[in-house]
Structure formats: C-alpha cells, structure tokens
PDB file of N, CA and C in Angstrom:
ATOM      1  N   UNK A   1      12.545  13.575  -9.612  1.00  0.00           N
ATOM      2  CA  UNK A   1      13.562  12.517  -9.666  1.00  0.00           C
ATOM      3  C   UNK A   1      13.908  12.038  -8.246  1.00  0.00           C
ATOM      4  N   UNK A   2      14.258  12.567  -6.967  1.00  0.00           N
ATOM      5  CA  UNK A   2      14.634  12.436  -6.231  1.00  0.00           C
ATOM      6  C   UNK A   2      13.617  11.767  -5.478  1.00  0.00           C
ATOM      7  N   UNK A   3      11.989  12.686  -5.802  1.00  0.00           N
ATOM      8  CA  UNK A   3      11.032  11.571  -4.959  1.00  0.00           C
ATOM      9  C   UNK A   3      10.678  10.695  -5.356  1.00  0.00           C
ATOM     10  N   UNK A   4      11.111  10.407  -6.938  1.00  0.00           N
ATOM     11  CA  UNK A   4      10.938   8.769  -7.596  1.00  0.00           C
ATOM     12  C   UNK A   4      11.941   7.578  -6.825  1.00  0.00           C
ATOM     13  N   UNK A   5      13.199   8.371  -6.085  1.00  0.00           N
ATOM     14  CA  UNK A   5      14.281   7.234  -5.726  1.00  0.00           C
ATOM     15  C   UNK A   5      13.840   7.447  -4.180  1.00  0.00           C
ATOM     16  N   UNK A   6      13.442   7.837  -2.941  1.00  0.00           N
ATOM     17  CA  UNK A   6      12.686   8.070  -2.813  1.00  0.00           C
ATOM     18  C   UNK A   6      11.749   7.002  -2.189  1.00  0.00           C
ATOM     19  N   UNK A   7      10.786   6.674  -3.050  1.00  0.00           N
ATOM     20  CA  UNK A   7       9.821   5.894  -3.233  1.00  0.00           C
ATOM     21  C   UNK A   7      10.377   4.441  -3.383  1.00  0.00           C
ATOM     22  N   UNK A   8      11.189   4.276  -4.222  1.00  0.00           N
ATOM     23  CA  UNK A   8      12.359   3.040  -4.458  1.00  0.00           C
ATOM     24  C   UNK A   8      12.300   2.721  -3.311  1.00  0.00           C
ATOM     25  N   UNK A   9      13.498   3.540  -2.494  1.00  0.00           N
ATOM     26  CA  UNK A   9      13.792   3.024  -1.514  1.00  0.00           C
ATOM     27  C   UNK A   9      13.427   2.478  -0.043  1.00  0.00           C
ATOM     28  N   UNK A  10      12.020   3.302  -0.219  1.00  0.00           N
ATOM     29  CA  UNK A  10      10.865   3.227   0.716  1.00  0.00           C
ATOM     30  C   UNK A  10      10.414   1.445   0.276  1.00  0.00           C
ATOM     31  N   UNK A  11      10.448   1.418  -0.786  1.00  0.00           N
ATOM     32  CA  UNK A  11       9.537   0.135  -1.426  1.00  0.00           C
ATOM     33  C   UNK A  11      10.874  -1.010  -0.839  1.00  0.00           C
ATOM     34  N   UNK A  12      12.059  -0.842  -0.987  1.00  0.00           N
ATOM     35  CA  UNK A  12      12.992  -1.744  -0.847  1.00  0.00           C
ATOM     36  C   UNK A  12      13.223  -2.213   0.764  1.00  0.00           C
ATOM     37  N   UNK A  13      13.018  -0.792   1.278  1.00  0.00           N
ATOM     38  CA  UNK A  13      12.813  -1.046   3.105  1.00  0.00           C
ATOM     39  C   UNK A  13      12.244  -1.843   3.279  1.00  0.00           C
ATOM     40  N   UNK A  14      10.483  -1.912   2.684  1.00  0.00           N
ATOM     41  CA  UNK A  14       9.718  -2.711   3.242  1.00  0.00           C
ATOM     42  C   UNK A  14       9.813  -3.819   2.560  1.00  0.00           C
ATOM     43  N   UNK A  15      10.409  -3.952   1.620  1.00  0.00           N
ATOM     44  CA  UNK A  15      10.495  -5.542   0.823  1.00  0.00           C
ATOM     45  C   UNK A  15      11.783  -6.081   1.878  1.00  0.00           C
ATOM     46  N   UNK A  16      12.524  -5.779   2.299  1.00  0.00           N
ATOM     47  CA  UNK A  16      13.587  -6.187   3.302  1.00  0.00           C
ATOM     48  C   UNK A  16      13.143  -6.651   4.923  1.00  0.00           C
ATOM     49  N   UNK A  17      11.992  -5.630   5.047  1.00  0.00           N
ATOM     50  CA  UNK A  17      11.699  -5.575   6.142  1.00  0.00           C
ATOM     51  C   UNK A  17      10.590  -6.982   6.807  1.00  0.00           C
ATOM     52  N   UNK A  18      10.031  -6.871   5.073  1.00  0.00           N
ATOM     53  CA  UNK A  18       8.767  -8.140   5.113  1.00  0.00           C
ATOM     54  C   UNK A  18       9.797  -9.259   5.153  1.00  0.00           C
ATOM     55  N   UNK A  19      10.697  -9.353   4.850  1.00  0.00           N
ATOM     56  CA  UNK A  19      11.644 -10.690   4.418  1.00  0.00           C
ATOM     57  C   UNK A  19      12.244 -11.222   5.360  1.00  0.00           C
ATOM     58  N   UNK A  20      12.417 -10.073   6.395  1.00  0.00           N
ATOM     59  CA  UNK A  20      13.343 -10.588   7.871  1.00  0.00           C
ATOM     60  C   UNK A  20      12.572 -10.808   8.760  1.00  0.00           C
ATOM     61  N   UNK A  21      11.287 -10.351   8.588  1.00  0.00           N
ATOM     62  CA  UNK A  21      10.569 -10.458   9.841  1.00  0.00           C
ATOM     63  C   UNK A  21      10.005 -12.049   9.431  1.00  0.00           C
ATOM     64  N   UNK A  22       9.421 -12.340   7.602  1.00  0.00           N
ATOM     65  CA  UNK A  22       9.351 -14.025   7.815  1.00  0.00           C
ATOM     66  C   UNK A  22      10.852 -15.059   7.810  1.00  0.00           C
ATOM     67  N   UNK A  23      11.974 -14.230   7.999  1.00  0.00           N
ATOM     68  CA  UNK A  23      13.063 -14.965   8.540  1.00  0.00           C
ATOM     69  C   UNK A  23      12.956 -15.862   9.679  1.00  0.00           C
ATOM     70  N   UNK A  24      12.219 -14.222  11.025  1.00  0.00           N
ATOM     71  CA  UNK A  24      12.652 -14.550  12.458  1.00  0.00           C
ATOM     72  C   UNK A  24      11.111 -15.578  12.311  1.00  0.00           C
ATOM     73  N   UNK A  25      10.514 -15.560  11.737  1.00  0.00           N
ATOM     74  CA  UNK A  25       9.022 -16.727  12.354  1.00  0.00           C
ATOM     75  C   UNK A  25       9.528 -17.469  11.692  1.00  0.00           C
ATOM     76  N   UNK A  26      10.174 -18.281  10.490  1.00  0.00           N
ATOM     77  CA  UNK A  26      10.453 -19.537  10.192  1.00  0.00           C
ATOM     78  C   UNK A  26      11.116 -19.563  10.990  1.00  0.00           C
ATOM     79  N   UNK A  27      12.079 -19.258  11.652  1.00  0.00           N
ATOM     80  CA  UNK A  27      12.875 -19.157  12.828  1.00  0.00           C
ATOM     81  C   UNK A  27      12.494 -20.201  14.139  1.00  0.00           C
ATOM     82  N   UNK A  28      11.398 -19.274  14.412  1.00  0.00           N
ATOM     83  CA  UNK A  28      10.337 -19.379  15.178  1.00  0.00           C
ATOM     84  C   UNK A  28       9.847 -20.651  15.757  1.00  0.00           C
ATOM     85  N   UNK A  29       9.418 -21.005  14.108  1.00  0.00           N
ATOM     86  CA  UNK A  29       8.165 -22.140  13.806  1.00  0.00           C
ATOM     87  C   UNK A  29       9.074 -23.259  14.180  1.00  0.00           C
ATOM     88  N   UNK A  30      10.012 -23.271  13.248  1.00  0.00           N
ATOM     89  CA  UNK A  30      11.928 -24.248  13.617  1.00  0.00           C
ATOM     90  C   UNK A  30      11.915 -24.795  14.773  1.00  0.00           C
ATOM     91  N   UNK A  31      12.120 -23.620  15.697  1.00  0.00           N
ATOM     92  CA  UNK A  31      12.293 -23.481  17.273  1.00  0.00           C
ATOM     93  C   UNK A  31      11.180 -24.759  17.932  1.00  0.00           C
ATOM     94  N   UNK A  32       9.697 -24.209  17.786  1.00  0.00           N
ATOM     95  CA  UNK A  32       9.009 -24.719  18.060  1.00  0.00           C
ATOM     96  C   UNK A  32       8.582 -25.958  18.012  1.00  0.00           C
ATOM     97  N   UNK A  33       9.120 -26.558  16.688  1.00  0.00           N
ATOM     98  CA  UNK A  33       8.745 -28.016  15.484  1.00  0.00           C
ATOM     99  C   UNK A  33       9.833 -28.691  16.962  1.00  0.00           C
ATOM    100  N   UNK A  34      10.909 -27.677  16.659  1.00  0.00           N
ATOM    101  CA  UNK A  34      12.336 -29.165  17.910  1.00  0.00           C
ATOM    102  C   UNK A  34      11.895 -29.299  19.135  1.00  0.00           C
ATOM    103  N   UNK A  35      11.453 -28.605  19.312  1.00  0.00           N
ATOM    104  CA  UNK A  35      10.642 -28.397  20.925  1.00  0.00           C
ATOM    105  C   UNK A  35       9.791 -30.154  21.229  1.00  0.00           C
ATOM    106  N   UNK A  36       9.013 -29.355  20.438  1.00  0.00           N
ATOM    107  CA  UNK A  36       7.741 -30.431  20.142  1.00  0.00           C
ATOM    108  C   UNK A  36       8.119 -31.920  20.258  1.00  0.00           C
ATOM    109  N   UNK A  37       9.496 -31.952  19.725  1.00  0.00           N
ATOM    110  CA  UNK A  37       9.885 -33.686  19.004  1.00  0.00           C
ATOM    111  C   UNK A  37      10.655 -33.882  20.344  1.00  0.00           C
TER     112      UNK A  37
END
C-alpha cells in the first residue's frame, strides 16, 4: 500500500515537474517572439 502511494506521488512530481518546466519555455519562447518584434 504505501509503495502504491509512493509511486502516485513519484508519478505526480513528474507530471508537475513536466508542466513547469513547459511553463518556463512558453515563457521563454514569449520572451523571445517580443524581442524579435
């Protein structure tokens, strides 16, 4: 039980983790697009 939640939460890290990191590059890309103009 404990290494089923566990695993959850391992899975939720990286679903969080994938999500912020394409935060900071739309971010990024943003940055770059105003630059450009």
């Amino acid at each position: 039980m404990l290494f089923d939640f566990r695993n959850i939460l391992d899975c939720i890290v990286d679903y969080f983790g994938i999500f912020s990191i394409r935060l900071r590059l739309n971010k990024q890309m943003t940055q770059i697009r105003d630059a450009r103009d």
